[in-house]
Protein backbone atom coordinates (compact mmCIF):
# COMPACT_ATOMS: atom_id res chain seq x y z
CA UNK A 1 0.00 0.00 0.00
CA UNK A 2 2.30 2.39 0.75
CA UNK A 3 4.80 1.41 -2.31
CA UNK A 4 1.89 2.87 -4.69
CA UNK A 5 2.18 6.10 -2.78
CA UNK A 6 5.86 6.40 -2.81
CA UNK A 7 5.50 5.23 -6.93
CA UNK A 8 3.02 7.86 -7.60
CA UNK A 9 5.02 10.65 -5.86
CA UNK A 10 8.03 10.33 -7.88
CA UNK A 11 9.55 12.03 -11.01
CA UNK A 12 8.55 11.05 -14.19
CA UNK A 13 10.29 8.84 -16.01
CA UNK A 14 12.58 10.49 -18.63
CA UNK A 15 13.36 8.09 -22.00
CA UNK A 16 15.75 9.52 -24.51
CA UNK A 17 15.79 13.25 -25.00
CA UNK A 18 11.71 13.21 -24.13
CA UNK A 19 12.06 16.18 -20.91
CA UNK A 20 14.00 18.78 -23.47
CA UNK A 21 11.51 18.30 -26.15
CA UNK A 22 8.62 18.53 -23.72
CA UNK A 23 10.51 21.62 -22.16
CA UNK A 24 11.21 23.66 -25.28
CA UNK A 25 7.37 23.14 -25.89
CA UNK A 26 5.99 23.86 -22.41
CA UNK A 27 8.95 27.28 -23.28
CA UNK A 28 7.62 27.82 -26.33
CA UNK A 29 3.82 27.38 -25.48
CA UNK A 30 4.65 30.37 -22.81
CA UNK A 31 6.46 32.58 -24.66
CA UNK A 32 3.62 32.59 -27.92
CA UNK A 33 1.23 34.84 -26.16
CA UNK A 34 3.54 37.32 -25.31
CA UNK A 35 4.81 37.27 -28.80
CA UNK A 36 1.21 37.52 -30.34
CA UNK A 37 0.02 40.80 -28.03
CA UNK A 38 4.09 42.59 -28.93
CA UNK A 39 2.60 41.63 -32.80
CA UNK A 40 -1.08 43.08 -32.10
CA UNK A 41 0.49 46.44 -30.04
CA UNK A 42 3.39 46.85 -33.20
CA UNK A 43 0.65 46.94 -36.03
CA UNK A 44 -2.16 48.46 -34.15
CA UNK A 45 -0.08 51.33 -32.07
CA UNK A 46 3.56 51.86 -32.54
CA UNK A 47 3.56 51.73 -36.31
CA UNK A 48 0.46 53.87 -36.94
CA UNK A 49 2.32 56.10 -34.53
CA UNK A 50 5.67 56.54 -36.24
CA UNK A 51 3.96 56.48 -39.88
CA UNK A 52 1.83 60.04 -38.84
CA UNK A 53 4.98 61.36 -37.16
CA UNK A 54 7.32 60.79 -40.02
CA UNK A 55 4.05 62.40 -42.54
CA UNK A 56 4.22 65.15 -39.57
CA UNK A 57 8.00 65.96 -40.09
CA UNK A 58 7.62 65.81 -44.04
CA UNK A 59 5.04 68.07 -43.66
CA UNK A 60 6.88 70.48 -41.45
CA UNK A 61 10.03 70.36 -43.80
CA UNK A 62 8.12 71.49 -47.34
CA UNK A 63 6.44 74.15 -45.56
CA UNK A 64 6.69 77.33 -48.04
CA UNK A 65 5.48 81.19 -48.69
CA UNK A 66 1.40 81.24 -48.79
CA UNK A 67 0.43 77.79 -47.41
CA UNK A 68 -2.22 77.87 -45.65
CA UNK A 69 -1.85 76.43 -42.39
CA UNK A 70 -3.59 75.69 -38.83
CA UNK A 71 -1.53 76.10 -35.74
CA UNK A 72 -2.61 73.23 -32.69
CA UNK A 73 -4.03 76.14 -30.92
CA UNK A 74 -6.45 76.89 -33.63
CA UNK A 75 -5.27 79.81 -35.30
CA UNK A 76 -5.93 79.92 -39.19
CA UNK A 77 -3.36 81.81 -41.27
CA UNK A 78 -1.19 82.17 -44.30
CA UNK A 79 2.83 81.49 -44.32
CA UNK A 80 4.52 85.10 -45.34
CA UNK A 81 7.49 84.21 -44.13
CA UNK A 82 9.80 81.39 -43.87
CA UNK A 83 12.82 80.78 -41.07
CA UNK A 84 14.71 77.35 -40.35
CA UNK A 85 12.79 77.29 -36.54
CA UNK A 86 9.82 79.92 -37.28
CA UNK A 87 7.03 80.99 -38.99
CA UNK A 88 5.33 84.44 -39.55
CA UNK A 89 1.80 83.75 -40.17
CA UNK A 90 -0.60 86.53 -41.95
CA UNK A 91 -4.02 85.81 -39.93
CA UNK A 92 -5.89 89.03 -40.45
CA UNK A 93 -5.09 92.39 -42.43
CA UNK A 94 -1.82 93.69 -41.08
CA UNK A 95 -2.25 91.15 -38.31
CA UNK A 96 0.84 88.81 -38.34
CA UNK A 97 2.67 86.36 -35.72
CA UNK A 98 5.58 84.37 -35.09
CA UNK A 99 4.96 81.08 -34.39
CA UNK A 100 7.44 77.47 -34.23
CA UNK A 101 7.39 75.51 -37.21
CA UNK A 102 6.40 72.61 -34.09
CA UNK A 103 3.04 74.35 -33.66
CA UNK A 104 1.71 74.07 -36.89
CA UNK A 105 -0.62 71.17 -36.80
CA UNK A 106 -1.53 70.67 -40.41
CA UNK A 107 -2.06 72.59 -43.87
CA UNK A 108 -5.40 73.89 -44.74
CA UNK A 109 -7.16 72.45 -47.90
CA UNK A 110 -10.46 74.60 -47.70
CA UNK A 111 -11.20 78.05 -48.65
CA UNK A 112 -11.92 79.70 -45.22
């Protein structure tokens, strides 16, 4: 009686190579979910995210002389003048402002 206790207690028995193969699986059966949700957060987050700041920085960089433009806090004007860091921006009749190339959030397309 006890002999089936003591027999059911102990290690498995291990044949030729059969523990690494079941351990690289058991490994590998771990390590798949973590490899699917890194997959699911690259295509659905990070790479969205780096494509619309690289368009962002193109953007910035062909900036010219009478694009119309939209600062991120909502001001709606015309480029009159261009400077490596800066902007002068026309937004009413002899109404004009310096602004950072970083706070221009997009270029117009409309007619407003």
């Amino acid at each position: 009686m006890f002999n089936d206790i003591a027999y059911a207690m102990g290690a498995r028995p291990q044949g030729a190579g059969g523990a690494q193969t079941d351990g690289a699986a058991a490994m590998f059966q771990s390590i798949l979910p973590l490899i699917i949700i890194f997959a699911i957060f690259y295509f659905l987050l990070i790479r969205p995210q780096q494509k619309r700041a690289k368009d962002l920085k193109q953007m910035l960089g062909n900036l010219k002389k009478g694009d119309k433009v939209i600062t991120t806090g909502g001001i709606y004007g015309v480029i009159e003048e261009v400077y490596p860091t800066k902007l002068v921006l026309k937004i009413a009749e002899n109404v004009r402002i310096k602004v950072s190339r970083n706070a221009i959030a997009g270029i117009r397309t409309d007619d407003e």
